[in-house]
C-alpha atoms as a PDB file:
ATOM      1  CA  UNK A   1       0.000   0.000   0.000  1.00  0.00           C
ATOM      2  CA  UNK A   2       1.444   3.341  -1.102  1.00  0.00           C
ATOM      3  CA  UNK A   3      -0.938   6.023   1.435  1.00  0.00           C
ATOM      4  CA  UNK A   4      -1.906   5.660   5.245  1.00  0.00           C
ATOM      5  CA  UNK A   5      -4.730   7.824   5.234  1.00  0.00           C
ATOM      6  CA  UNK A   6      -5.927   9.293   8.847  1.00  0.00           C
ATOM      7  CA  UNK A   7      -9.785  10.436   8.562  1.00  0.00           C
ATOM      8  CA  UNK A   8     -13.000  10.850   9.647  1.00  0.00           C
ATOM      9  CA  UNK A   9     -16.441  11.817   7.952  1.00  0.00           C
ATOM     10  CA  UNK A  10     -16.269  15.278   7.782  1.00  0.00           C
ATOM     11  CA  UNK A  11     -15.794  17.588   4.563  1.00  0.00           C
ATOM     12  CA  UNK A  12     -12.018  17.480   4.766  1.00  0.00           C
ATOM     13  CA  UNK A  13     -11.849  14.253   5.472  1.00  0.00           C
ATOM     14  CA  UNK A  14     -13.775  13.892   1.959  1.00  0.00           C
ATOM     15  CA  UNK A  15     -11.156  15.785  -0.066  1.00  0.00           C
ATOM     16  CA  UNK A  16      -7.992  13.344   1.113  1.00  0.00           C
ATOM     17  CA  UNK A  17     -10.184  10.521   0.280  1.00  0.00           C
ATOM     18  CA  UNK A  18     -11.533  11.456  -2.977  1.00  0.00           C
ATOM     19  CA  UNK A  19      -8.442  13.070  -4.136  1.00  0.00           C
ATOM     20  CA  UNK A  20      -7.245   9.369  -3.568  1.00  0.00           C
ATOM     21  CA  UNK A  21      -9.718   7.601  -5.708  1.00  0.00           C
ATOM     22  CA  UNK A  22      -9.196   9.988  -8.107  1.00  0.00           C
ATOM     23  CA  UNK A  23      -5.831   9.828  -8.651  1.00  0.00           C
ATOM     24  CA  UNK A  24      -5.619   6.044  -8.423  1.00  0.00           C
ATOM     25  CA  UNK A  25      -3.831   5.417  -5.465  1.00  0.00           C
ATOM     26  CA  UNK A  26      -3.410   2.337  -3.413  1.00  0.00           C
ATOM     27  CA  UNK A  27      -4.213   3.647   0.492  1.00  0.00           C
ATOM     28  CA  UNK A  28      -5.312   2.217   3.765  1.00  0.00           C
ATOM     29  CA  UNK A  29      -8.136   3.396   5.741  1.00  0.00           C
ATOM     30  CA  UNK A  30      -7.426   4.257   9.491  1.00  0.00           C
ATOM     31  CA  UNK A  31     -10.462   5.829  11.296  1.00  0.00           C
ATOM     32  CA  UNK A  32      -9.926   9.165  13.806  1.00  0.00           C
ATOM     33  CA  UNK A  33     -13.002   8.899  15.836  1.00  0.00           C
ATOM     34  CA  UNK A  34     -13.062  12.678  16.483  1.00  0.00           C
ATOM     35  CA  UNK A  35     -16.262  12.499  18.713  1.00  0.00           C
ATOM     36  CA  UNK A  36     -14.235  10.260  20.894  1.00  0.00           C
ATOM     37  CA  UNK A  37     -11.379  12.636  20.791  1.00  0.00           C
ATOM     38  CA  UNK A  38      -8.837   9.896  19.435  1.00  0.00           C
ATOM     39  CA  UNK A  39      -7.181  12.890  17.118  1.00  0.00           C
ATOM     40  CA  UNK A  40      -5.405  13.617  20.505  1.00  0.00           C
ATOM     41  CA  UNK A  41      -3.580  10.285  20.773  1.00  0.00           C
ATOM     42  CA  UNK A  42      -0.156  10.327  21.404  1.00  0.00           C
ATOM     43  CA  UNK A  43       0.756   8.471  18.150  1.00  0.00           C
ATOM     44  CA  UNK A  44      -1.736  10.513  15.530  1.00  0.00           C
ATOM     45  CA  UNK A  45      -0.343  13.290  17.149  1.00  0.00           C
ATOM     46  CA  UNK A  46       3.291  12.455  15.611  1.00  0.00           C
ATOM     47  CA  UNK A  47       1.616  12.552  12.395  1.00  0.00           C
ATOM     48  CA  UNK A  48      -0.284  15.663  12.313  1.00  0.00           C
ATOM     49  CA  UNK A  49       0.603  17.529  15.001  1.00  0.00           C
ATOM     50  CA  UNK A  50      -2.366  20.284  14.976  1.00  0.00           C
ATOM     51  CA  UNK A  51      -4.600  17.404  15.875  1.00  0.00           C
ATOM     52  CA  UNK A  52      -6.998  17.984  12.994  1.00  0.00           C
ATOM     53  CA  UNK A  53      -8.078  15.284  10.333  1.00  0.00           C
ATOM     54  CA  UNK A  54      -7.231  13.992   7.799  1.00  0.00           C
ATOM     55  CA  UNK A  55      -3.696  13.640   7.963  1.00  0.00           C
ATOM     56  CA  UNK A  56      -1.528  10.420   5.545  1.00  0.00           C
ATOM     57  CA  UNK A  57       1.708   9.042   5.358  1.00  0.00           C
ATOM     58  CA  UNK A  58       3.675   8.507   2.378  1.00  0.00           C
ATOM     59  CA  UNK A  59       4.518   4.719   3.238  1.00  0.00           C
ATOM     60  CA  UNK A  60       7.348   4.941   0.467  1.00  0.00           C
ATOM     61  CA  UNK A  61       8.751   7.624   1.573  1.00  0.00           C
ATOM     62  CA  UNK A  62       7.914   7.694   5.710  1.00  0.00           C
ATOM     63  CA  UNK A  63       6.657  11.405   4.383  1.00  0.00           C
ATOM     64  CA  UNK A  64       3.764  12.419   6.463  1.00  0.00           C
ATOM     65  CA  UNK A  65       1.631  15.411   5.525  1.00  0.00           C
ATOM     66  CA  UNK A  66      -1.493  17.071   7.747  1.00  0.00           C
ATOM     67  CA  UNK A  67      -3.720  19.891   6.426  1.00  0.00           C
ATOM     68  CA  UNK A  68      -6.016  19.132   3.385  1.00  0.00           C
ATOM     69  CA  UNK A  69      -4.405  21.530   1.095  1.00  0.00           C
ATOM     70  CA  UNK A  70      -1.715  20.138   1.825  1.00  0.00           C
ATOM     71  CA  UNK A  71      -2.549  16.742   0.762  1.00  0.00           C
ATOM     72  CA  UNK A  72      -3.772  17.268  -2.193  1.00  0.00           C
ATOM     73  CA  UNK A  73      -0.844  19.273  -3.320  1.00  0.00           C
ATOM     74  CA  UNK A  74       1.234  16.467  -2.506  1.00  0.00           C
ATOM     75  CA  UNK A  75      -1.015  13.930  -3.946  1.00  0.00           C
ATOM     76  CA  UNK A  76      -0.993  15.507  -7.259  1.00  0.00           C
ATOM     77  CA  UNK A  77       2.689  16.172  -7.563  1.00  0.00           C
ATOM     78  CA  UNK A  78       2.980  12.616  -6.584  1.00  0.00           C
ATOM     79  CA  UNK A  79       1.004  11.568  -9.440  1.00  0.00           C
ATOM     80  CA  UNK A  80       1.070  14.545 -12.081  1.00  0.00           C
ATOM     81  CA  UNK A  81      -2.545  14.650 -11.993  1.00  0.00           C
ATOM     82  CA  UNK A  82      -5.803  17.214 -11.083  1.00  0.00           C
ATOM     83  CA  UNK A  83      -3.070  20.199 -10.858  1.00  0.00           C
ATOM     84  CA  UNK A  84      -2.463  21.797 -14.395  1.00  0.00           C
ATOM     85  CA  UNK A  85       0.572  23.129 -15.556  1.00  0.00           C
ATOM     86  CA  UNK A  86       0.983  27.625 -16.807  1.00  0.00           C
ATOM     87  CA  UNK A  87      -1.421  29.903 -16.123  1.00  0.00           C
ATOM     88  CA  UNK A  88      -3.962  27.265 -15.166  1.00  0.00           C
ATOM     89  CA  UNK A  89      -2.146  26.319 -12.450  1.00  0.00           C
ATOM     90  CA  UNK A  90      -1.977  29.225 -10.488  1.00  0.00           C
ATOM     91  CA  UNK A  91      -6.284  29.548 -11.283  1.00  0.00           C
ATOM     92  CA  UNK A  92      -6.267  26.319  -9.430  1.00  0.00           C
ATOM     93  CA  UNK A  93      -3.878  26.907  -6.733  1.00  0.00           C
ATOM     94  CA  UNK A  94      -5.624  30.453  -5.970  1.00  0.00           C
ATOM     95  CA  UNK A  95      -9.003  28.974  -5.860  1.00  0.00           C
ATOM     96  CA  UNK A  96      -8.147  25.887  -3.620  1.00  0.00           C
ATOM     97  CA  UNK A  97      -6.640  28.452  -1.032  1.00  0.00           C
ATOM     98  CA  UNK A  98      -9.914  30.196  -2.263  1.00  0.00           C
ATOM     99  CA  UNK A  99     -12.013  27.224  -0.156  1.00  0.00           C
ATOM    100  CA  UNK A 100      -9.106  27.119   2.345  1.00  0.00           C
ATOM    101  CA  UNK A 101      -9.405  30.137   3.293  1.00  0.00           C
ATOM    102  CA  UNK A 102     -12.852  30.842   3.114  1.00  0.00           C
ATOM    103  CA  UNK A 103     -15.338  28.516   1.709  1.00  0.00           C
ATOM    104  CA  UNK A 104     -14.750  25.706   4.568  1.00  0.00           C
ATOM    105  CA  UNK A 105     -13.987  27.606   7.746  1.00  0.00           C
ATOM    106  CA  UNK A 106     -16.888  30.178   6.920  1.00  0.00           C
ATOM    107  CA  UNK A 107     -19.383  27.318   6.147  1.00  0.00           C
ATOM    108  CA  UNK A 108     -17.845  25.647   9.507  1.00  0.00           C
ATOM    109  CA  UNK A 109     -18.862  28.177  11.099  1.00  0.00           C
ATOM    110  CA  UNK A 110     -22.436  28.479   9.750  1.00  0.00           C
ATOM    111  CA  UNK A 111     -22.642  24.026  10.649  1.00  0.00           C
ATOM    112  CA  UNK A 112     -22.272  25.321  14.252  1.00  0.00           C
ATOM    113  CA  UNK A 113     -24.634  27.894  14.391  1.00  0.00           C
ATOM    114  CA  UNK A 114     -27.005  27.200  11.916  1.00  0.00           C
ATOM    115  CA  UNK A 115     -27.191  23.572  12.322  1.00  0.00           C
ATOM    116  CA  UNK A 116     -25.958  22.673  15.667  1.00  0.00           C
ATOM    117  CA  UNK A 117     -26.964  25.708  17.584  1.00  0.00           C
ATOM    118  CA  UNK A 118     -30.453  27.236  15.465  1.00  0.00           C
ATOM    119  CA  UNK A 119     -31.577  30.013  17.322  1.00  0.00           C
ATOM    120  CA  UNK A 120     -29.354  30.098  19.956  1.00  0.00           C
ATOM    121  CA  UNK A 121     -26.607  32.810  19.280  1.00  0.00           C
ATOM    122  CA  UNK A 122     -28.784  35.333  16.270  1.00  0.00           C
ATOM    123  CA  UNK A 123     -25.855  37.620  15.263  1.00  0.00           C
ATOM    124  CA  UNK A 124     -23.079  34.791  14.588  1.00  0.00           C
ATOM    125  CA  UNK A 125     -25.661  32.540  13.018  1.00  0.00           C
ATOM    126  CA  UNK A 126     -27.130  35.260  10.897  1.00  0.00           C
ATOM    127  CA  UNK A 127     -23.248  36.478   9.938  1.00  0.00           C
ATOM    128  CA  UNK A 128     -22.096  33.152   8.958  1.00  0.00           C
ATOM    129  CA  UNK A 129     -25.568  32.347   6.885  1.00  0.00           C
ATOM    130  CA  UNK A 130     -24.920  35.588   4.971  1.00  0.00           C
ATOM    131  CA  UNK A 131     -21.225  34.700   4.603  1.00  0.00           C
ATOM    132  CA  UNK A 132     -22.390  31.129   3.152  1.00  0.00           C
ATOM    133  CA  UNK A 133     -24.956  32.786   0.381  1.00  0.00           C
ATOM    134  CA  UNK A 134     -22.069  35.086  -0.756  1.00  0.00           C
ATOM    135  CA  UNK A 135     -19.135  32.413  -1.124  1.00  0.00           C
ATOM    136  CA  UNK A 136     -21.733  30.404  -3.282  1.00  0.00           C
ATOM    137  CA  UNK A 137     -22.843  33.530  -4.768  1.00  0.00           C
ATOM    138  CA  UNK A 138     -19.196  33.972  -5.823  1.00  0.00           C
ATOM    139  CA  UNK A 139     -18.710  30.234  -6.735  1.00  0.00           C
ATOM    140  CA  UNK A 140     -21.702  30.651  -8.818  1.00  0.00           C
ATOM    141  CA  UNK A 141     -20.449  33.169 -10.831  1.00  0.00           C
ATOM    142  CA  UNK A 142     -17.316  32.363 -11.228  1.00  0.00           C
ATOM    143  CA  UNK A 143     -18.580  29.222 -12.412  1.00  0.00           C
ATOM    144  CA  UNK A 144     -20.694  30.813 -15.776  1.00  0.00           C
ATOM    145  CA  UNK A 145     -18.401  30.087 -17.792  1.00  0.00           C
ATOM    146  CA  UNK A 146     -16.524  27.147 -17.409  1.00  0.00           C
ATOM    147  CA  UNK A 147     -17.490  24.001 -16.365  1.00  0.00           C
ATOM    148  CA  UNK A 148     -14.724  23.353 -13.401  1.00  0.00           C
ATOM    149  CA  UNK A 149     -13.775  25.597 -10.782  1.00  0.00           C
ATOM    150  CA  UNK A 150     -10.009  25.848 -13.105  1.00  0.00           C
ATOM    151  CA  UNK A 151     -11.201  25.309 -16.484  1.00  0.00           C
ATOM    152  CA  UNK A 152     -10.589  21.495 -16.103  1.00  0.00           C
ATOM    153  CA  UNK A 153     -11.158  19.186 -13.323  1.00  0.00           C
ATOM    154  CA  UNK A 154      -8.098  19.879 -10.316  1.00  0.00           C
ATOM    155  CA  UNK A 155      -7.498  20.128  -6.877  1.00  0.00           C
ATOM    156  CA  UNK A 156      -9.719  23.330  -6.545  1.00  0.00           C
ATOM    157  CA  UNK A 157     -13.065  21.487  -7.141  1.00  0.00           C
ATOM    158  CA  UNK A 158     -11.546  18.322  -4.862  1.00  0.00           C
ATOM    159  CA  UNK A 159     -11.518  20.741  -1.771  1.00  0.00           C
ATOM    160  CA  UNK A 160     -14.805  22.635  -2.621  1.00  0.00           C
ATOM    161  CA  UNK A 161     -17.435  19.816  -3.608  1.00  0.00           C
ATOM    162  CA  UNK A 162     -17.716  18.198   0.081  1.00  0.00           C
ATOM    163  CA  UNK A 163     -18.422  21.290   1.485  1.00  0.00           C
ATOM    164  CA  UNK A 164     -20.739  21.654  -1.038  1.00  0.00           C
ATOM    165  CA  UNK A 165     -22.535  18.687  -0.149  1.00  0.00           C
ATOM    166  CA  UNK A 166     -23.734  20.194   2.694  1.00  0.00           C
ATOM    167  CA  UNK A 167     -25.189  23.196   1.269  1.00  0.00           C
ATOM    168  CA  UNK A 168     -28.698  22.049   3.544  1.00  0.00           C
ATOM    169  CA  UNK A 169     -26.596  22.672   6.522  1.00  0.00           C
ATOM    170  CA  UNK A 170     -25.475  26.092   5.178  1.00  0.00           C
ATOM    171  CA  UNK A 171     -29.337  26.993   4.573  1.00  0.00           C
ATOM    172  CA  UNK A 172     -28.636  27.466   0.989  1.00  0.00           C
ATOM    173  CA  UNK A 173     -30.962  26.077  -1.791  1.00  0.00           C
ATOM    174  CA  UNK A 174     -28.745  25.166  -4.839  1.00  0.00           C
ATOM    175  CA  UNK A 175     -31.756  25.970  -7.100  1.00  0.00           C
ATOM    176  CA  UNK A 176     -30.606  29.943  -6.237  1.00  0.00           C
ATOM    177  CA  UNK A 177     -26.989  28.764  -7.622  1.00  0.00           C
ATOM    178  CA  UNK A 178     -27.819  26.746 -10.775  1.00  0.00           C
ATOM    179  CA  UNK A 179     -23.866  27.232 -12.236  1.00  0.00           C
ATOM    180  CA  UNK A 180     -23.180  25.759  -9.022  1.00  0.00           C
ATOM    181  CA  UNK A 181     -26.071  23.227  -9.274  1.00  0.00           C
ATOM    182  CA  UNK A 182     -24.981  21.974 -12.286  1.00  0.00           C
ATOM    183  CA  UNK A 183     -21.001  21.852 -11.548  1.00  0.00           C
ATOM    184  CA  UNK A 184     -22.067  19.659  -8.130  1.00  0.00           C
ATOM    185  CA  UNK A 185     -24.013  17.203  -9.815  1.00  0.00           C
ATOM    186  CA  UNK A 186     -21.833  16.700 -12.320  1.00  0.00           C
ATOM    187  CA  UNK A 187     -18.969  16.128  -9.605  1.00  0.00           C
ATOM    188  CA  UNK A 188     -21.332  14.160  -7.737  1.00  0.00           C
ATOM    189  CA  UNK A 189     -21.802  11.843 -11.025  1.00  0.00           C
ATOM    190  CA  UNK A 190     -18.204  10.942 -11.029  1.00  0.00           C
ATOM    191  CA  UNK A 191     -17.491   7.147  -9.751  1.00  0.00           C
ATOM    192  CA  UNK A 192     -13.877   8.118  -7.996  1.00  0.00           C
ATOM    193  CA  UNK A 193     -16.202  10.664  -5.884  1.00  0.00           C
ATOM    194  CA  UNK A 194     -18.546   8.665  -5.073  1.00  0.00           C
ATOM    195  CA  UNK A 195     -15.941   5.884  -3.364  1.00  0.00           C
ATOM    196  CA  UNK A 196     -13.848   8.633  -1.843  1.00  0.00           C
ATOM    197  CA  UNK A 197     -17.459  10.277  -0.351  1.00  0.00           C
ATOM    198  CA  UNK A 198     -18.014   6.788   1.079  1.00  0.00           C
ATOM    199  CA  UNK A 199     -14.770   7.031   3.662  1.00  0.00           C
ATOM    200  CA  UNK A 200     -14.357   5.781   6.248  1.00  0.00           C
ATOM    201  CA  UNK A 201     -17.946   4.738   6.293  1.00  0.00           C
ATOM    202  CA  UNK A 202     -20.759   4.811   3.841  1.00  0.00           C
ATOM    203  CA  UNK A 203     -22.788   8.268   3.168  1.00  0.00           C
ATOM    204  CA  UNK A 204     -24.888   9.356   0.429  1.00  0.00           C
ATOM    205  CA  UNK A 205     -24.383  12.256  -1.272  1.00  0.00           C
ATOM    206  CA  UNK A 206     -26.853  14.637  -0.738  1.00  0.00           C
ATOM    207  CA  UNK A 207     -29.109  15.573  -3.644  1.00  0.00           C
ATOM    208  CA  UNK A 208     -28.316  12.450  -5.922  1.00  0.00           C
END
């Protein structure tokens, strides 16, 4: 086996395991139960020290990466695939530090509010709702003219589409967003997604 992948069922879980479907590489599954705290053992610890999932390990190499981006990055200079080469790849570099930066922590945010804590805290939930309609708003129009996030299928839409698949929990209705409609489903469609959305355990996509 080439990857020890470290995960757990959340959206950036998602992206290390579907980047690794998609790219066609040989990994092992090892479960972080983070709702029983085991991302604060000693020995997943060593591997990604920040105590956040997912996290892998090279196997031939003993490399061992944390941090999503990260791990994509490394995946696809690994395998010279889903990160372009010129211009393109700085489109898809920019917008995958695009959802690091923005599109997952802000739509963290609005899971705790919105769907853990409704009604319970009105100015953060109502921020972080508004924040959520315009990151899609500007995924949606960015997304009128091209058919992946880069032109071509990379990284960038790796990292976005799980957090897309919980656009419920982010109170937005993807009918508002059709360019963003139509660039999840046909995400969702694709078979290496599918397995990857399935890790560590299985879970439908929503809306498919």
């Amino acid at each position: 086996m080439t990857i020890a992948l470290y995960t757990w069922g959340t959206p950036n879980g998602k992206k290390a395991s579907i980047m690794l479907e998609e790219v066609g590489l040989s990994y092992t599954v090892h479960p972080i139960n983070i709702m029983k705290d085991e991302q604060f053992a000693p020995d997943f610890l060593r591997i990604s020290p920040n105590n956040k999932i997912p996290a892998i390990v090279d196997t031939e190499t003993g490399q061992a990466i944390m941090e999503s981006g990260a791990i994509l990055l490394y995946l696809a200079e690994k395998t010279g695939q889903l990160l372009p080469e010129g211009a393109a790849r700085w489109d898809a570099l920019q917008w995958l530090m695009w959802q690091m930066g923005g599109f997952g922590p802000m739509l963290g945010q609005a899971h705790h509010f919105h769907r853990f804590n409704p009604g319970k805290y009105a100015y953060p939930e109502e921020r972080y709702l508004k924040e959520a309609a315009r990151l899609y708003g500007v995924l949606d129009t960015h997304l009128a003219d091209r058919a992946f996030i880069a032109g071509t299928y990379s990284v960038a839409d790796v990292a976005a589409f799980p957090w897309a698949a919980r656009h419920e929990w982010h109170g937005i209705d993807l009918e508002t967003f059709p360019n963003v409609k139509r660039w999840y489903t046909a995400i969702a469609a694709r078979e290496a997604v599918q397995r990857g959305y399935n890790v560590p355990s299985p879970q439908p996509i929503p809306g498919v």
